[in-house]
Protein backbone atom coordinates (compact mmCIF):
# COMPACT_ATOMS: atom_id res chain seq x y z
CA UNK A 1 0.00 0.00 0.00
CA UNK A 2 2.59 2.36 0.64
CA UNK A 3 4.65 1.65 -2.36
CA UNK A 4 1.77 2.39 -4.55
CA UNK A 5 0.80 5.38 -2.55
CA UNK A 6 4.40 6.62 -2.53
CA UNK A 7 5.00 6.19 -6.15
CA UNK A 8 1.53 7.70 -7.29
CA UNK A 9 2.30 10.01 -5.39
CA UNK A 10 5.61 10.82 -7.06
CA UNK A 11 4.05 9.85 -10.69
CA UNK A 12 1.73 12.94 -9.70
CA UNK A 13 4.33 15.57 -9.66
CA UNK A 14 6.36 14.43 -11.98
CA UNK A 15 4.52 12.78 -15.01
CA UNK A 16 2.89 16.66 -16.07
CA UNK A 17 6.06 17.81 -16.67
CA UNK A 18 7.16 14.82 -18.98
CA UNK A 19 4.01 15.12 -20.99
CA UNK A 20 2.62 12.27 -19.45
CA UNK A 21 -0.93 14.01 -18.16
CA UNK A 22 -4.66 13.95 -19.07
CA UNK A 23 -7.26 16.65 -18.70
CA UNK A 24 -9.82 15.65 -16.00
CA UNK A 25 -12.95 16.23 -18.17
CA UNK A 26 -15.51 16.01 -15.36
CA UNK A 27 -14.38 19.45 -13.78
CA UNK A 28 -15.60 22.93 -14.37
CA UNK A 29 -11.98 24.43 -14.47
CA UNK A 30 -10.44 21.10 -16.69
CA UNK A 31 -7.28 20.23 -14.64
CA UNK A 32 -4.65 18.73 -16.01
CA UNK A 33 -2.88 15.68 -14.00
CA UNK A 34 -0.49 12.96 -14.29
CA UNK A 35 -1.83 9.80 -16.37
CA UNK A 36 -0.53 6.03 -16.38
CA UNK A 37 -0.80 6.29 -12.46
CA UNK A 38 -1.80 2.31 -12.66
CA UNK A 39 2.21 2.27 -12.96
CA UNK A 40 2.45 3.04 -9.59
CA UNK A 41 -0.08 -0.25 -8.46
CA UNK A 42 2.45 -2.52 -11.30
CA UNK A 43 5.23 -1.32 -9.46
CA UNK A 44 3.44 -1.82 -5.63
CA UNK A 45 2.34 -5.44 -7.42
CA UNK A 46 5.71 -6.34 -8.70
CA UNK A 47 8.10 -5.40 -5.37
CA UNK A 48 5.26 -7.73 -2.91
CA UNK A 49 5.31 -10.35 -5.32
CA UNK A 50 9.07 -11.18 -5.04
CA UNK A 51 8.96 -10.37 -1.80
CA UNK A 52 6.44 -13.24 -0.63
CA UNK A 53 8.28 -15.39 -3.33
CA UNK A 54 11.27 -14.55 -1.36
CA UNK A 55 10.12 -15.49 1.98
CA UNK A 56 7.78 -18.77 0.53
CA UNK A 57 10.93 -19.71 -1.37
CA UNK A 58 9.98 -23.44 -3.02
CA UNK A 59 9.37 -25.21 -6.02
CA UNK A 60 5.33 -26.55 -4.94
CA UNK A 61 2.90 -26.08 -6.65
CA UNK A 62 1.70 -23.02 -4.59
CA UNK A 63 4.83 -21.26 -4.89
CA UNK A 64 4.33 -22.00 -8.91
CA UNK A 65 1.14 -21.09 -9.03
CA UNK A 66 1.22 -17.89 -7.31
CA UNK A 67 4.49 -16.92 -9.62
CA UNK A 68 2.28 -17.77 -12.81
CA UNK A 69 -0.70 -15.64 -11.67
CA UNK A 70 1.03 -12.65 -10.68
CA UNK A 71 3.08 -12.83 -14.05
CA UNK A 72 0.23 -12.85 -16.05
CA UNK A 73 -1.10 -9.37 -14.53
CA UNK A 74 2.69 -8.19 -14.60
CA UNK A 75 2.66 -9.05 -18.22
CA UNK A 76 -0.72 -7.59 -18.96
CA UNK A 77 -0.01 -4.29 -16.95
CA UNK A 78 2.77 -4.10 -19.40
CA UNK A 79 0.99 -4.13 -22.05
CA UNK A 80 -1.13 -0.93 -20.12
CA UNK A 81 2.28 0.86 -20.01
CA UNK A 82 2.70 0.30 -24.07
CA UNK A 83 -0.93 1.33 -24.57
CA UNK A 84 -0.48 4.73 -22.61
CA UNK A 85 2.55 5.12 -23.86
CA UNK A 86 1.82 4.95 -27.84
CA UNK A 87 -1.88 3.98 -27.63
CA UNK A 88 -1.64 0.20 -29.47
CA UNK A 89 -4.31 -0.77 -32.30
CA UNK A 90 -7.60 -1.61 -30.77
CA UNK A 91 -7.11 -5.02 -32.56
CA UNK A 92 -3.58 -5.31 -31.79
CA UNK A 93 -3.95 -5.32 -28.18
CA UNK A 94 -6.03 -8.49 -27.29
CA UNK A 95 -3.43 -10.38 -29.16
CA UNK A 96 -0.69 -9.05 -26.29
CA UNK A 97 -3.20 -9.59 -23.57
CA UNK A 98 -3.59 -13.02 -24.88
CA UNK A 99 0.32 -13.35 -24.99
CA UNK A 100 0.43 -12.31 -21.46
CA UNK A 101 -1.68 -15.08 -20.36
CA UNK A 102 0.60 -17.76 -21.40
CA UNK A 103 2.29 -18.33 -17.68
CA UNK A 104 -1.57 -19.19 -16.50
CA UNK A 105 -2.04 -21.27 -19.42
CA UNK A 106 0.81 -23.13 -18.88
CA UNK A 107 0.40 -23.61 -15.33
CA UNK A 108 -3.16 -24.72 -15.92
CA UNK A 109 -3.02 -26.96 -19.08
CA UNK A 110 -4.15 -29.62 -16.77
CA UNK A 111 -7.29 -28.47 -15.48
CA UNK A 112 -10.16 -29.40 -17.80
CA UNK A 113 -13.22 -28.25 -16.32
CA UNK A 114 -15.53 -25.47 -14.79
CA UNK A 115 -17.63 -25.65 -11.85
CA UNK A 116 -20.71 -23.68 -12.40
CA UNK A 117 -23.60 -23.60 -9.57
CA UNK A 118 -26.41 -26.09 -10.52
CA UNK A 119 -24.34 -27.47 -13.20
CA UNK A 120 -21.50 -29.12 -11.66
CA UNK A 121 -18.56 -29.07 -13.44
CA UNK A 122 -18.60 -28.53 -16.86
CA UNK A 123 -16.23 -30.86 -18.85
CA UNK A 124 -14.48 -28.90 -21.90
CA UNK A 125 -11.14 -30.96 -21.96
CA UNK A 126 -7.86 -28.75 -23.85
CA UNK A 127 -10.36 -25.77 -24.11
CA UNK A 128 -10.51 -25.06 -20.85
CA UNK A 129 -6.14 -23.90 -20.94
CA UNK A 130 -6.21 -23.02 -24.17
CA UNK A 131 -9.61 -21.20 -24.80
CA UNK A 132 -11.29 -20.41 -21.35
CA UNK A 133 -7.99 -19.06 -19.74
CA UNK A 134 -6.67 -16.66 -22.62
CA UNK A 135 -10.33 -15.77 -23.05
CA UNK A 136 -11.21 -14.97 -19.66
CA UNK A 137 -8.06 -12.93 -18.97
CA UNK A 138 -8.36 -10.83 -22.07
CA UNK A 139 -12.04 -10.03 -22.09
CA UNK A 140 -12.10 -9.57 -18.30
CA UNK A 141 -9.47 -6.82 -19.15
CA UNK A 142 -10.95 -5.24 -21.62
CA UNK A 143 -14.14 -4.83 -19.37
CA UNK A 144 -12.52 -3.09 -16.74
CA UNK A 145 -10.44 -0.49 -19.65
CA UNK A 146 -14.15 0.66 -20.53
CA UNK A 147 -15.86 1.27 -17.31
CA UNK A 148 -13.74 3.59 -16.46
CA UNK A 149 -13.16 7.91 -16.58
CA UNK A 150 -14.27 9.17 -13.43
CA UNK A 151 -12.16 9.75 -9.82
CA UNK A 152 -11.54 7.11 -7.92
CA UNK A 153 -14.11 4.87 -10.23
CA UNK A 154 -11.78 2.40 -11.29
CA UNK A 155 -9.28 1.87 -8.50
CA UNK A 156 -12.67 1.85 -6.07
CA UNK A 157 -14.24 -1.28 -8.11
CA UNK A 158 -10.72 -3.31 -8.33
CA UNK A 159 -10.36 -2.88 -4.81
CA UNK A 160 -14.00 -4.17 -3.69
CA UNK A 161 -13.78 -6.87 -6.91
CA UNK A 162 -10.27 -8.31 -5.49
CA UNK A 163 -11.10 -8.19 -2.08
CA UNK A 164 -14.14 -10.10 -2.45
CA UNK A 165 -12.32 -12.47 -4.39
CA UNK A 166 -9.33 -12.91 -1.97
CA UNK A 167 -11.69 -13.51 1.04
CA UNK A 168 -13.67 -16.05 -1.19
CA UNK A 169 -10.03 -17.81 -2.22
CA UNK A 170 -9.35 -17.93 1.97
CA UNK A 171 -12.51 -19.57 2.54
CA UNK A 172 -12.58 -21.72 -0.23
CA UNK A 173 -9.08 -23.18 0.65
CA UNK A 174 -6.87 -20.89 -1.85
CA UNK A 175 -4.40 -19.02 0.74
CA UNK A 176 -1.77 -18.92 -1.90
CA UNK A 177 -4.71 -16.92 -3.90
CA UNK A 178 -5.79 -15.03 -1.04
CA UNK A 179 -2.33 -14.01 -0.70
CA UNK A 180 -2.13 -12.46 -4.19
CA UNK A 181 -5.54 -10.88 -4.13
CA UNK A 182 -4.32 -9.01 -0.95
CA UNK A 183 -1.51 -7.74 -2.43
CA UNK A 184 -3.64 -6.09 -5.59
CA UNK A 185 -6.46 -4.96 -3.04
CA UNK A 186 -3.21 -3.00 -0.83
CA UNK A 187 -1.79 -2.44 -4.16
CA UNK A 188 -5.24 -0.14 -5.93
CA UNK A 189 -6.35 0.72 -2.08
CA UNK A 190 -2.30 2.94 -1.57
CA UNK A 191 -3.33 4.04 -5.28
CA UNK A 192 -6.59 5.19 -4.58
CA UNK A 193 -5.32 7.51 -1.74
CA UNK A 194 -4.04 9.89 -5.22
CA UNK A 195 -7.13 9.18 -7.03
CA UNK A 196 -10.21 10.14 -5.01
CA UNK A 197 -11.94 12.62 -5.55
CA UNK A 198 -10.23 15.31 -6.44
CA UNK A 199 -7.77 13.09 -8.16
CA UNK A 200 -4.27 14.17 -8.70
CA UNK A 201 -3.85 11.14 -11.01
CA UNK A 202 -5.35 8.71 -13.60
CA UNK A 203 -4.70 4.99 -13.68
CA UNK A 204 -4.49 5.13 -17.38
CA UNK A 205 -4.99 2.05 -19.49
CA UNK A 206 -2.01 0.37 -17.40
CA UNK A 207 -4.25 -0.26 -14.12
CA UNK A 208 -7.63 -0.96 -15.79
CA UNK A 209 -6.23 -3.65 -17.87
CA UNK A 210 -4.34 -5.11 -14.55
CA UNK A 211 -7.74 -4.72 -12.39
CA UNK A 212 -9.50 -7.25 -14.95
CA UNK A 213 -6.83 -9.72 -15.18
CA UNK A 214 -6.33 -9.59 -11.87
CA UNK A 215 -9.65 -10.40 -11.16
CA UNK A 216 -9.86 -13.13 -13.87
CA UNK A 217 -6.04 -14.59 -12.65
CA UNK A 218 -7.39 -15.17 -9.21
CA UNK A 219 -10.94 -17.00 -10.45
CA UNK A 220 -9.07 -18.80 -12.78
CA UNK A 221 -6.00 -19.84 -10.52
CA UNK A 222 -9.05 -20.91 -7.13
CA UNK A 223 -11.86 -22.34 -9.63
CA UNK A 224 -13.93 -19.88 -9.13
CA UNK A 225 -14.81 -18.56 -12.47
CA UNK A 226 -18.52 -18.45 -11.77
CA UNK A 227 -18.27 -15.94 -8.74
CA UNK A 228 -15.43 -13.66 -11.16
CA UNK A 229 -17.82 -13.53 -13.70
CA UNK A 230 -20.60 -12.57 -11.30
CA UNK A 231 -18.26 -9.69 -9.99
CA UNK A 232 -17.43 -9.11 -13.86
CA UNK A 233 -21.36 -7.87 -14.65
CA UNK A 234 -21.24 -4.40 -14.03
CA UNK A 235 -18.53 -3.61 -16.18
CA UNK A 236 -20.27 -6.48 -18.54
CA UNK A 237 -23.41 -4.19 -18.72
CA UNK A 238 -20.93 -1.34 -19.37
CA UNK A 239 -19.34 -2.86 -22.48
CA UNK A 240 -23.04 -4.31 -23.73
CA UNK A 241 -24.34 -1.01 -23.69
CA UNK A 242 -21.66 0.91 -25.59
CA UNK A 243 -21.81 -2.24 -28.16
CA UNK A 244 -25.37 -1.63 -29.61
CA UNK A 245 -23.36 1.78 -31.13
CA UNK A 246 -22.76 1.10 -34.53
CA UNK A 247 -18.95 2.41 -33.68
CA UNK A 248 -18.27 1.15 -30.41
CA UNK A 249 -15.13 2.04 -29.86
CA UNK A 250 -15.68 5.52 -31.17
CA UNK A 251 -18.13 7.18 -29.25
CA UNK A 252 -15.92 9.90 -27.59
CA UNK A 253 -14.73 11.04 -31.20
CA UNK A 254 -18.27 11.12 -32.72
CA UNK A 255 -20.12 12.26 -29.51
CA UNK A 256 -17.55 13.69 -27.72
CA UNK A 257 -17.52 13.80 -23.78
CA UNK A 258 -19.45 14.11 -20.52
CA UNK A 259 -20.09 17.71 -19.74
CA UNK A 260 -20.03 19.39 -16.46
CA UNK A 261 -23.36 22.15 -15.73
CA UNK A 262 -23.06 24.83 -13.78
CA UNK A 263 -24.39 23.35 -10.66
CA UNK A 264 -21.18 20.62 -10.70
CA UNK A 265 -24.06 17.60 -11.66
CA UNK A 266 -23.08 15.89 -15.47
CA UNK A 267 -24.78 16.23 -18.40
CA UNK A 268 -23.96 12.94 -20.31
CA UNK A 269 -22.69 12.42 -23.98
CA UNK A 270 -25.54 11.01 -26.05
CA UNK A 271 -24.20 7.03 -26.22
CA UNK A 272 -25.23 4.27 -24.07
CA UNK A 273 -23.18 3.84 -20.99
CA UNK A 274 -23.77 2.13 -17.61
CA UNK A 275 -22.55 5.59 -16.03
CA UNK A 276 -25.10 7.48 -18.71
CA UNK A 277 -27.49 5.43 -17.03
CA UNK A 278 -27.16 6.83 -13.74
CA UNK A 279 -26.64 10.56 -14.94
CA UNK A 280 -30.21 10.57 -16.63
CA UNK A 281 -31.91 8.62 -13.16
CA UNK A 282 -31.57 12.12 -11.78
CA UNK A 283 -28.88 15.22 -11.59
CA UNK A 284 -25.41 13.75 -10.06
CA UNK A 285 -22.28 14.84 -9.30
CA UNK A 286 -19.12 13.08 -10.16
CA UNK A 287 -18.49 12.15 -6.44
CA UNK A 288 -21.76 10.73 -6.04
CA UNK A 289 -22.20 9.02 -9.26
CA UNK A 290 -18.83 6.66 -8.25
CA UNK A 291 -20.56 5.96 -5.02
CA UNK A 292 -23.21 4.70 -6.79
CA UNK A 293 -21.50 2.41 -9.19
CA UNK A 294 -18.94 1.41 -6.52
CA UNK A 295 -22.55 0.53 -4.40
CA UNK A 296 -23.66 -1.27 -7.50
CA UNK A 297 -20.21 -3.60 -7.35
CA UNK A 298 -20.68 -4.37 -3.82
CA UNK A 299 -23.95 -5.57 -4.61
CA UNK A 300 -22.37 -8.10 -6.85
CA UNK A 301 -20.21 -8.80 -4.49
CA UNK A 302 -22.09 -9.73 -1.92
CA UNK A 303 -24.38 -12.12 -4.65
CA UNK A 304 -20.83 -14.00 -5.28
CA UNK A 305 -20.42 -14.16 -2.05
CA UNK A 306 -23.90 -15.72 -1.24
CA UNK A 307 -23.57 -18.00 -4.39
CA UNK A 308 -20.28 -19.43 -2.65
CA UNK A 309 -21.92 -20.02 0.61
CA UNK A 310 -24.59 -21.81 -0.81
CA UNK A 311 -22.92 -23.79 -3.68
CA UNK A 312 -19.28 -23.77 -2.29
C-alpha cells in the first residue's frame, strides 16, 4: 500500500512535466494531472510479489502457481504501459493480452473443467487452458479499460472486486490466492489515496487492464470462475451497452464527452453507458455518481459471495 501510494504520489508531480498528463474532463476548471498512475499499483504489485516469493521460497505447486498468476497481470499491466505510452491498435492489443496469459495457461493446461452452480462441473477438456484461460483474462481486461473515466471509479471497483475475491479464495481453501488478491487490493487501495476525488492522477490504461486480469487470474488460478464472472457484470453491462453503437469504440470522437453544468451535476454524452445510465436517473455529481456504481459492485459482491456459501 505504501509503495503504490508513494509512487503515485511521485508519478503525480512528476509525469505533467514529462508530458505524461490527461485533462480531467468532469471538472468545471479542466485540470490537467499525471496519467498512467496504474504504474504506480504494477510497481506496488511487482516489489510484494518477489517479496512473498522470497520469503515462501519453493518449487510446490503453490509457490508455482502464485508466480504464474502474478506474471500474467505483470505481463498484462505491461501491455497498459505500451498502450499509454503509444496507444496500441484496438485489434492489436487483445493479441498481447492473450500473450500475457501464457504463464496461466501453462500452469493450468491440466485443469479441464468449470464448476458452475447447478451445473456441476462442466467438462471442456484442452479448451478449458487453451480457450477459457486466454479468453477470460483478455475479455475480463478489456471490461474493466471501458468502465472507467471518473475519480476514484476504477481503482474503487478493483479494490471491492479483489477483495471479495481474496476472502472467497481464503474460505474456499486458496491461501496462496488469497495471498495475491491481498496484495492487488493493498496495491489499488495505496493508489486510490491519489485518485479520489479530487484526483491528482489517472490509472491510465495500465491499471484498468491489470484490475481485470487480476480479477480473472485469481478465479481462474481458485476455480472460481462463476463468482469472477458474477463480480465481472457491471462492467459487462458497461461494455453491452456501448456495443449496440454502430462504432463502439468511437463514441468519444463522434459524440464527444461528458459535460459538467453549472451546478457541478453531469450532463452525459448522447451514447449508451452504464454511467449514462445513472446521470439521466436524476442530476449527479461526479463524487456521487462513483458511489453509486462502486454501491452497485458491492452488490455483486455480496451475490458472489452468497452464491459461494450456498454452492461452495
Amino acid at each position: 500500500m505504501l509503495t503504490s501510494y508513494s509512487v503515485a504520489r511521485y508519478e503525480s508531480r512528476a509525469f505533467p512535466s514529462i508530458g505524461i498528463s490527461g485533462i480531467d474532463i468532469h471538472k468545471a476548471d479542466s485540470p490537467v494531472r499525471a496519467e498512467m498512475g496504474g504504474l504506480a499499483v504494477l510497481v506496488g504489485l511487482a516489489a510484494a510479489s518477489v517479496l512473498y516469493l522470497g520469503l515462501n521460497y519453493s518449487m510446490d505447486g503453490p509457490a508455482v502457481l502464485f508466480a504464474a498468476a502474478s506474471a500474467t497481470i505483470v505481463l498484462t499491466g505491461l501491455v497498459g504501459v505500451a498502450d499509454d505510452m503509444v496507444q496500441l491498435s484496438q485489434k492489436f492489443k487483445p493479441f498481447l493480452i492473450v500473450a500475457a496469459s501464457t504463464p496461466l495457461i501453462l500452469y493450468l493446461f491440466g485443469r479441464a473443467s468449470i464448476y458452475i452452480p447447478l451445473l456441476g462441473d462442466v467438462h471442456l477438456g484442452l479448451l478449458y487452458p487453451l480457450v477459457a484461460v486466454p479468453l477470460a483474462i483478455t475479455t475480463s481486461a478489456n471490461f474493466s479499460n471501458l468502465l472507467a473515466g471518473f475519480n476514484g471509479l476504477e481503482a474503487g471497483c478493483a479494490a471491492i472486486s479483489l477483495g471479495t475475491m481474496s476472502s472467497l479464495s481464503a474460505f474456499t481453501g486458496h491461501p496462496t490466492v488469497a495471498a495475491l488478491g491481498l496484495i492487488l487490493v493493498f496495491a489499488y487501495v495505496g493508489f486510490l489515496g491519489m485518485n479520489w476525488y479530487p484526483a491528482k492522477i489517472f490509472p491510465g490504461d495500465t491499471g484498468t487492464l491489470m484490475a481485470g486480469a487480476g480479477l480473472a487470474a485469481m478465479g481462474l488460478a481458485s476455480g472460481l470462475e462463476f463468482q469472477a464472472v458474477v463480480l465481472s457484470i457491471p462492467a459487462a453491462m458497461d461494455f453491452a451497452l456501448k456495443m449496440i453503437n454502430r462504432r463502439p469504440f468511437k463514441q468519444r470522437h463522434l459524440f464527444g464527452n461528458t459535460k459538467v453544468r453549472p451546478d457541478g451535476t453531469l450532463d452525459p454524452a448522447p451514447y449508451p453507458a452504464l454511467v449514462h445510465a445513472f446521470m439521466k436517473v436524476s442530476p449527479i455529481k461526479e463524487r456521487d455518481l462513483v458511489l453509486s456504481v462502486l454501491a452497485m459492485q458491492g452488490l455483486f459482491a455480496a451475490s458472489a459471495i452468497i452464491i459461494t456459501l450456498i454452492f461452495g
